[in-house]
Protein backbone atom coordinates (compact mmCIF):
# COMPACT_ATOMS: atom_id res chain seq x y z
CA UNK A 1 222.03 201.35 77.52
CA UNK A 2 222.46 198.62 80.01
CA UNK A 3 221.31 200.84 82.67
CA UNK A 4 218.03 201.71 81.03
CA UNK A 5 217.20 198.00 81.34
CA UNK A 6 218.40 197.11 84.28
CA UNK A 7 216.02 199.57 85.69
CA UNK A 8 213.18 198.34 83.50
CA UNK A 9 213.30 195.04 84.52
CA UNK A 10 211.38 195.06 88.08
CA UNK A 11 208.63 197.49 86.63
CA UNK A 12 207.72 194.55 84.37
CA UNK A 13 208.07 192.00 86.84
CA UNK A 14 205.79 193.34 89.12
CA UNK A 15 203.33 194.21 86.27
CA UNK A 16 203.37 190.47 85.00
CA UNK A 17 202.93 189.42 88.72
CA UNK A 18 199.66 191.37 89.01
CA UNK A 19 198.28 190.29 85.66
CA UNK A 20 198.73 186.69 86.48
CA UNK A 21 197.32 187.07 90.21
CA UNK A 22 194.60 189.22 88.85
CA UNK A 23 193.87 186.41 85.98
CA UNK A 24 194.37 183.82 88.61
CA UNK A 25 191.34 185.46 90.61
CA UNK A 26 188.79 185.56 87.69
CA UNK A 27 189.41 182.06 86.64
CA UNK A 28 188.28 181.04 89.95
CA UNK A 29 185.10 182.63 90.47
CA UNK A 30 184.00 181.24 86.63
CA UNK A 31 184.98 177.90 87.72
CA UNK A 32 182.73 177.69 90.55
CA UNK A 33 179.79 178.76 89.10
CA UNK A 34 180.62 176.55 85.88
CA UNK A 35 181.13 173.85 89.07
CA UNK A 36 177.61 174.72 90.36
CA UNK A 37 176.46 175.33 86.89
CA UNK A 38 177.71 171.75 85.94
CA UNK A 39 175.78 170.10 89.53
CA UNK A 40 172.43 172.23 88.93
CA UNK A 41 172.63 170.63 85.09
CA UNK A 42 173.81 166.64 86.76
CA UNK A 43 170.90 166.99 88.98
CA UNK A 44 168.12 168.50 86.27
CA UNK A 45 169.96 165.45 84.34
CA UNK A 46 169.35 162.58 87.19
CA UNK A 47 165.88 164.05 87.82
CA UNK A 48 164.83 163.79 84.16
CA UNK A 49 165.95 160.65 83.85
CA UNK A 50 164.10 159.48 86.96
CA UNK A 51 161.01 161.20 85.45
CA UNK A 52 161.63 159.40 81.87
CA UNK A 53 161.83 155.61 83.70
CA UNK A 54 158.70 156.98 85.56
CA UNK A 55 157.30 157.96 82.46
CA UNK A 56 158.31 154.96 80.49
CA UNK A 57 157.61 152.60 83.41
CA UNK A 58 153.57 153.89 83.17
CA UNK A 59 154.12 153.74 79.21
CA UNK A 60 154.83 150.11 79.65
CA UNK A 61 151.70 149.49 81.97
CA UNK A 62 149.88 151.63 79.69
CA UNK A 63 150.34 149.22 76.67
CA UNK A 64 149.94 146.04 78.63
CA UNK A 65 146.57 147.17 80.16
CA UNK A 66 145.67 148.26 76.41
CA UNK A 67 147.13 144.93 74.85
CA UNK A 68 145.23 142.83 77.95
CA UNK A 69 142.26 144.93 77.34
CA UNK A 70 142.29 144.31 73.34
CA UNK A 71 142.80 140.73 74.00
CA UNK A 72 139.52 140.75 76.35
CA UNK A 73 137.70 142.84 73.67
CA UNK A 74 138.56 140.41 70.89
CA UNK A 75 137.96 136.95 72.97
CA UNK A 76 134.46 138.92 74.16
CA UNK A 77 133.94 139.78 70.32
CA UNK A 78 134.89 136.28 69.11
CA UNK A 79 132.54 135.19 71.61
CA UNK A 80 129.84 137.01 70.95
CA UNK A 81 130.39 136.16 67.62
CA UNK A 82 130.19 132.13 68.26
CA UNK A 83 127.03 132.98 69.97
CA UNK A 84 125.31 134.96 67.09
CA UNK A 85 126.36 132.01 65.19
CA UNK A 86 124.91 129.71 67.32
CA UNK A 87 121.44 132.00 67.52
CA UNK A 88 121.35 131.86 63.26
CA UNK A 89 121.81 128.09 62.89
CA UNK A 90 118.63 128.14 65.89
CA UNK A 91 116.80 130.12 64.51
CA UNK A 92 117.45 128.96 60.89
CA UNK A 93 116.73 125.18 62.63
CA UNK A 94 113.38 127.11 64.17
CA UNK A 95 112.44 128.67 61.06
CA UNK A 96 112.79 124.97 59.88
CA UNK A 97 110.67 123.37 62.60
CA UNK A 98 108.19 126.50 61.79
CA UNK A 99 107.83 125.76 58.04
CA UNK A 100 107.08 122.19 58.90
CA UNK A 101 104.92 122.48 61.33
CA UNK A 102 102.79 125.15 59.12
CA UNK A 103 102.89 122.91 56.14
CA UNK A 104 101.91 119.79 58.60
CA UNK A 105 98.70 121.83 59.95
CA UNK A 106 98.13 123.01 56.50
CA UNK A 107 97.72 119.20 55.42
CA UNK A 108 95.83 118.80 58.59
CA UNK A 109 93.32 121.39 57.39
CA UNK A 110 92.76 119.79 54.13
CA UNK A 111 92.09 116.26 55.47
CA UNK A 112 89.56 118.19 57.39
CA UNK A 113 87.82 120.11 55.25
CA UNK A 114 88.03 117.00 53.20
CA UNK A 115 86.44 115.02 55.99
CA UNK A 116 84.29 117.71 56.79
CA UNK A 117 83.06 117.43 53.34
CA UNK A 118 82.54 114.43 53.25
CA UNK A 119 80.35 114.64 56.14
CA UNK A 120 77.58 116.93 54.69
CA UNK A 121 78.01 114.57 51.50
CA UNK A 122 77.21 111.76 53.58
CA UNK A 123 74.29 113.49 55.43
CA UNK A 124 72.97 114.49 51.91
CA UNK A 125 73.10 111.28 50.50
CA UNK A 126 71.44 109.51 53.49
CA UNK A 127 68.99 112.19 53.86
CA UNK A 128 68.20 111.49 50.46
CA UNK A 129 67.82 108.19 50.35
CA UNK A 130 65.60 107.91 54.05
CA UNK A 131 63.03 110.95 52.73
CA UNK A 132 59.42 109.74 52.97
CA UNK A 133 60.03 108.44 56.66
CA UNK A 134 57.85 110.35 59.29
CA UNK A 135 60.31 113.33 61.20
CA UNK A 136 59.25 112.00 64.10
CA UNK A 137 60.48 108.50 63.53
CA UNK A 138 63.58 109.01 61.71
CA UNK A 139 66.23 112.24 62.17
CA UNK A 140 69.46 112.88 60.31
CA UNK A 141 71.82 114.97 61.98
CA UNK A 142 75.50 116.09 61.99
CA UNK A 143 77.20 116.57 64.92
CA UNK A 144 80.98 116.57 66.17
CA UNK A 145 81.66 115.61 62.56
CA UNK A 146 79.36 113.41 62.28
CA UNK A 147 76.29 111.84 60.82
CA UNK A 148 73.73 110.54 63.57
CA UNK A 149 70.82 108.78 61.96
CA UNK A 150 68.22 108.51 64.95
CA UNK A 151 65.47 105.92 65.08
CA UNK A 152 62.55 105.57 67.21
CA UNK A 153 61.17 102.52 68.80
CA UNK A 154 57.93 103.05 67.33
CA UNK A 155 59.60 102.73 63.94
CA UNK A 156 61.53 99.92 64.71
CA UNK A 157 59.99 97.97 67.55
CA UNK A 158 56.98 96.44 69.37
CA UNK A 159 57.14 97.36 72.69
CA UNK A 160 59.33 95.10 74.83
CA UNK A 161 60.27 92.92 71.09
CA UNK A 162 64.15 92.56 69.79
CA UNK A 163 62.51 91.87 65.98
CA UNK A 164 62.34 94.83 63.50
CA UNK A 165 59.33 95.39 62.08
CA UNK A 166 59.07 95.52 58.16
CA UNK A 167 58.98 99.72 58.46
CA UNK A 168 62.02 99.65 59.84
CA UNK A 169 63.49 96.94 57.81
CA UNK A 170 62.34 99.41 54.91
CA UNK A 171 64.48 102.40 56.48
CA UNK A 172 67.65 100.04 57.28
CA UNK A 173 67.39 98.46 53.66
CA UNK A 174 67.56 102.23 51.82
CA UNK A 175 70.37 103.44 54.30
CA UNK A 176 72.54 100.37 53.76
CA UNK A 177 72.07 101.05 50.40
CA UNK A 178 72.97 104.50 50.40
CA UNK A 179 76.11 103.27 52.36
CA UNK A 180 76.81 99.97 50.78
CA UNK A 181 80.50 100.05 48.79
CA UNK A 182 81.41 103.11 51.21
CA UNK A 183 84.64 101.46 53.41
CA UNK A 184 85.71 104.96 54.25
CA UNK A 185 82.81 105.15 56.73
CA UNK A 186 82.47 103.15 60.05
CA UNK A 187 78.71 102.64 61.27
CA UNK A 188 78.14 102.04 65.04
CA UNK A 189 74.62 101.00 65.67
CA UNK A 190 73.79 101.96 69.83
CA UNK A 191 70.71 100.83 71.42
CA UNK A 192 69.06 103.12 73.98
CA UNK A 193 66.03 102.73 76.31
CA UNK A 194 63.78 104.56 79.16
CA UNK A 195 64.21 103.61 82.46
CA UNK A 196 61.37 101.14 82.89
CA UNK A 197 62.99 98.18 84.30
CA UNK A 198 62.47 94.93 81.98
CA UNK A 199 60.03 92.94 84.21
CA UNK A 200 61.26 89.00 84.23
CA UNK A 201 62.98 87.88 80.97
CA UNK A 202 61.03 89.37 77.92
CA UNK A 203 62.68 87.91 73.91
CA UNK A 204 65.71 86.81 75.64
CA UNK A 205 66.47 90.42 77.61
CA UNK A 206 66.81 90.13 81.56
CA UNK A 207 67.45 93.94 81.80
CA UNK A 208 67.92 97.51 79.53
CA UNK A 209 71.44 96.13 78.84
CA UNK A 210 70.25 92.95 77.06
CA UNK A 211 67.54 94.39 75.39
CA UNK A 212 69.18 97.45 73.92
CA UNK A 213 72.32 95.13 72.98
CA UNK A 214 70.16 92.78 71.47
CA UNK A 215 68.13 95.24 69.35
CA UNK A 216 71.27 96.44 68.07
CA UNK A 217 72.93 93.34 67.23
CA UNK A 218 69.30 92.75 64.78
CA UNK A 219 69.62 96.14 63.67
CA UNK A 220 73.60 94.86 62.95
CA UNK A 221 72.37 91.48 61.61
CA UNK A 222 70.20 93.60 59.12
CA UNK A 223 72.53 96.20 57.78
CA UNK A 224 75.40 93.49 57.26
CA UNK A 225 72.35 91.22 55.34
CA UNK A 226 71.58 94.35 53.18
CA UNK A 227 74.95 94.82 52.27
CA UNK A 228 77.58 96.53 54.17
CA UNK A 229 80.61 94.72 55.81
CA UNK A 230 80.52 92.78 58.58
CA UNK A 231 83.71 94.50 59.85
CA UNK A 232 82.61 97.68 59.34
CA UNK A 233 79.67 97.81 61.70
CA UNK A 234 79.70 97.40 65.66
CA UNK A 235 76.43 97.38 67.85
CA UNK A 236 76.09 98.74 71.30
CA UNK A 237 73.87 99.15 73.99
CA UNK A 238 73.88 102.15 76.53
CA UNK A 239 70.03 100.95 77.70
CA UNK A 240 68.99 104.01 80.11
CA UNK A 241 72.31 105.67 80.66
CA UNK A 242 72.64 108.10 77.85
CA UNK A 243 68.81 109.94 77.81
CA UNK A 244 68.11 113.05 75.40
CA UNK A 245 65.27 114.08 77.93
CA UNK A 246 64.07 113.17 81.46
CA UNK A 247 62.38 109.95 81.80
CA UNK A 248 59.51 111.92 83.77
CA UNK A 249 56.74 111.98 80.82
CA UNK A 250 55.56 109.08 78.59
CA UNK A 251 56.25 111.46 75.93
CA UNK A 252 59.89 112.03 77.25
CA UNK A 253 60.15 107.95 77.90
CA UNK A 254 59.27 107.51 74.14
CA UNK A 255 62.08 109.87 72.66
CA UNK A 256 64.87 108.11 75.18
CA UNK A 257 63.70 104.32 73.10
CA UNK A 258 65.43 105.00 70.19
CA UNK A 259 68.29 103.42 67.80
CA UNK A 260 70.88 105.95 66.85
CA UNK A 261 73.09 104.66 64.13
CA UNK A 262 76.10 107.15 63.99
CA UNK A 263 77.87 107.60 60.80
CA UNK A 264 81.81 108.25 61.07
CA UNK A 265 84.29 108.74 58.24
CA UNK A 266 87.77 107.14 58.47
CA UNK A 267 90.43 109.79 59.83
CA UNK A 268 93.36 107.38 58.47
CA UNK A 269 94.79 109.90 56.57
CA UNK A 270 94.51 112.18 59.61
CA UNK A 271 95.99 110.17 62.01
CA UNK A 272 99.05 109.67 60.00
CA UNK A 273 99.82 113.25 59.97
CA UNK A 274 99.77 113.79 63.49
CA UNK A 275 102.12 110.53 64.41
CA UNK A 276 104.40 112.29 62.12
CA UNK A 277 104.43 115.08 64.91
């Protein structure tokens, strides 16, 4: 029985020897291509992870450029919405101004049309209360808002003279009446005459100046006499300066001698609208 082993023994020697060589060999061959296997992963590893700091590098700028541009959009929208705040209180402040200024002209346009009113009432009532007086000798008119009363020398004068004659005195008597207890209305008596110089010194006049001052200063004299206040008439003389025709016809001559004696309501009222302005 011994022998039977002894001669065994080698057989299975040998065998284990080429198991464990053949084993050895396979083991090998796995562990360099796991080795490869494990450097091909390492470097798909190092390049991903490059690529995610790449990727979360531009993430980063990304978010800043969106958190600098939402910063910009809300200063430009808080901006813009100071300014549209401004523009409403403006245009509230204009809408303001607007009202006032519509309400201001509104007044304005009933002082007128009271004035203007008040006018063709005063034309009326003066027209009235000169009827009977020849056209030719005495006019009523309105114009530029207001009442011009026109005169003629023949109704009022002797050729040359500074004393009304009792026709005239007639016509200035009825109109101060018609205007006597009126203070709303200012009278301003102007004398006017042709061009015909004034030959040496004829009732005190040297010249057209003197004697159409002076025949307004009696027509003055006789209005304040009849009546109406002294403060609220003024005379004046324009002698030749201010003719409604050409001095080139005795006709002509005769309609430039004339007394106009405009009529002019007060514009108080009026004027203290527009210094409110």
């Amino acid at each position: 029985m011994s022998i039977l082993v002894s001669s065994a023994f080698p057989k299975v020697l040998c065998g284990a020897a080429l198991l464990f060589a053949s084993a050895s060999c396979v083991s090998q061959k796995k562990f360099d291509a796991a080795q490869r296997s494990y450097q091909d992963a390492a470097q798909a590893r190092d390049q991903l992870q490059v690529e995610k700091s790449a990727l979360e590098n531009e993430k980063a700028r990304n978010e800043e450029s969106l958190r600098s541009n939402l910063l910009s959009k809300n200063q430009q929208v808080n901006q813009l919405n100071q300014s549209l705040s401004g523009a409403q209180q403006e245009n509230s402040q204009l809408s303001t101004d607007l009202r006032t200024k519509e309400e201001r002209i509104a007044e304005m346009q009933r002082v007128l049309d009271q004035k203007e009113a008040a006018v063709k009432a005063l034309r009326q009532k003066v027209g009235d209360a000169l009827l009977g007086f020849n056209a030719q000798d005495l006019q009523v008119n309105v114009k530029n808002g207001k009442v011009y009363v026109s005169l003629s020398e023949q109704l009022l004068f002797k050729s040359g003279s500074t004393k009304v004659d009792p026709k005239g005195q007639e016509a200035l008597k009825k109109l101060a009446a018609a205007l006597k207890g009126n203070q709303d209305v200012n009278v301003l008596v102007e004398g006017h005459t042709d061009n015909v110089p004034v030959r040496g010194v004829v009732n005190g006049a040297k010249d057209n100046w003197d004697l159409s001052v002076l025949r307004a200063t009696e027509i003055t004299r006789i209005l304040t006499e009849s009546g109406l206040s002294d403060s609220q008439v003024t005379p004046s003389g324009r002698a030749q300066y201010m003719p409604i025709a050409p001095n080139d016809t005795p006709g002509n001559k005769a309609l430039n001698r004339r007394t106009e004696i405009i009529l002019t309501p007060k514009l108080d009222e009026l004027f203290q609208i527009l210094e409110q302005n």
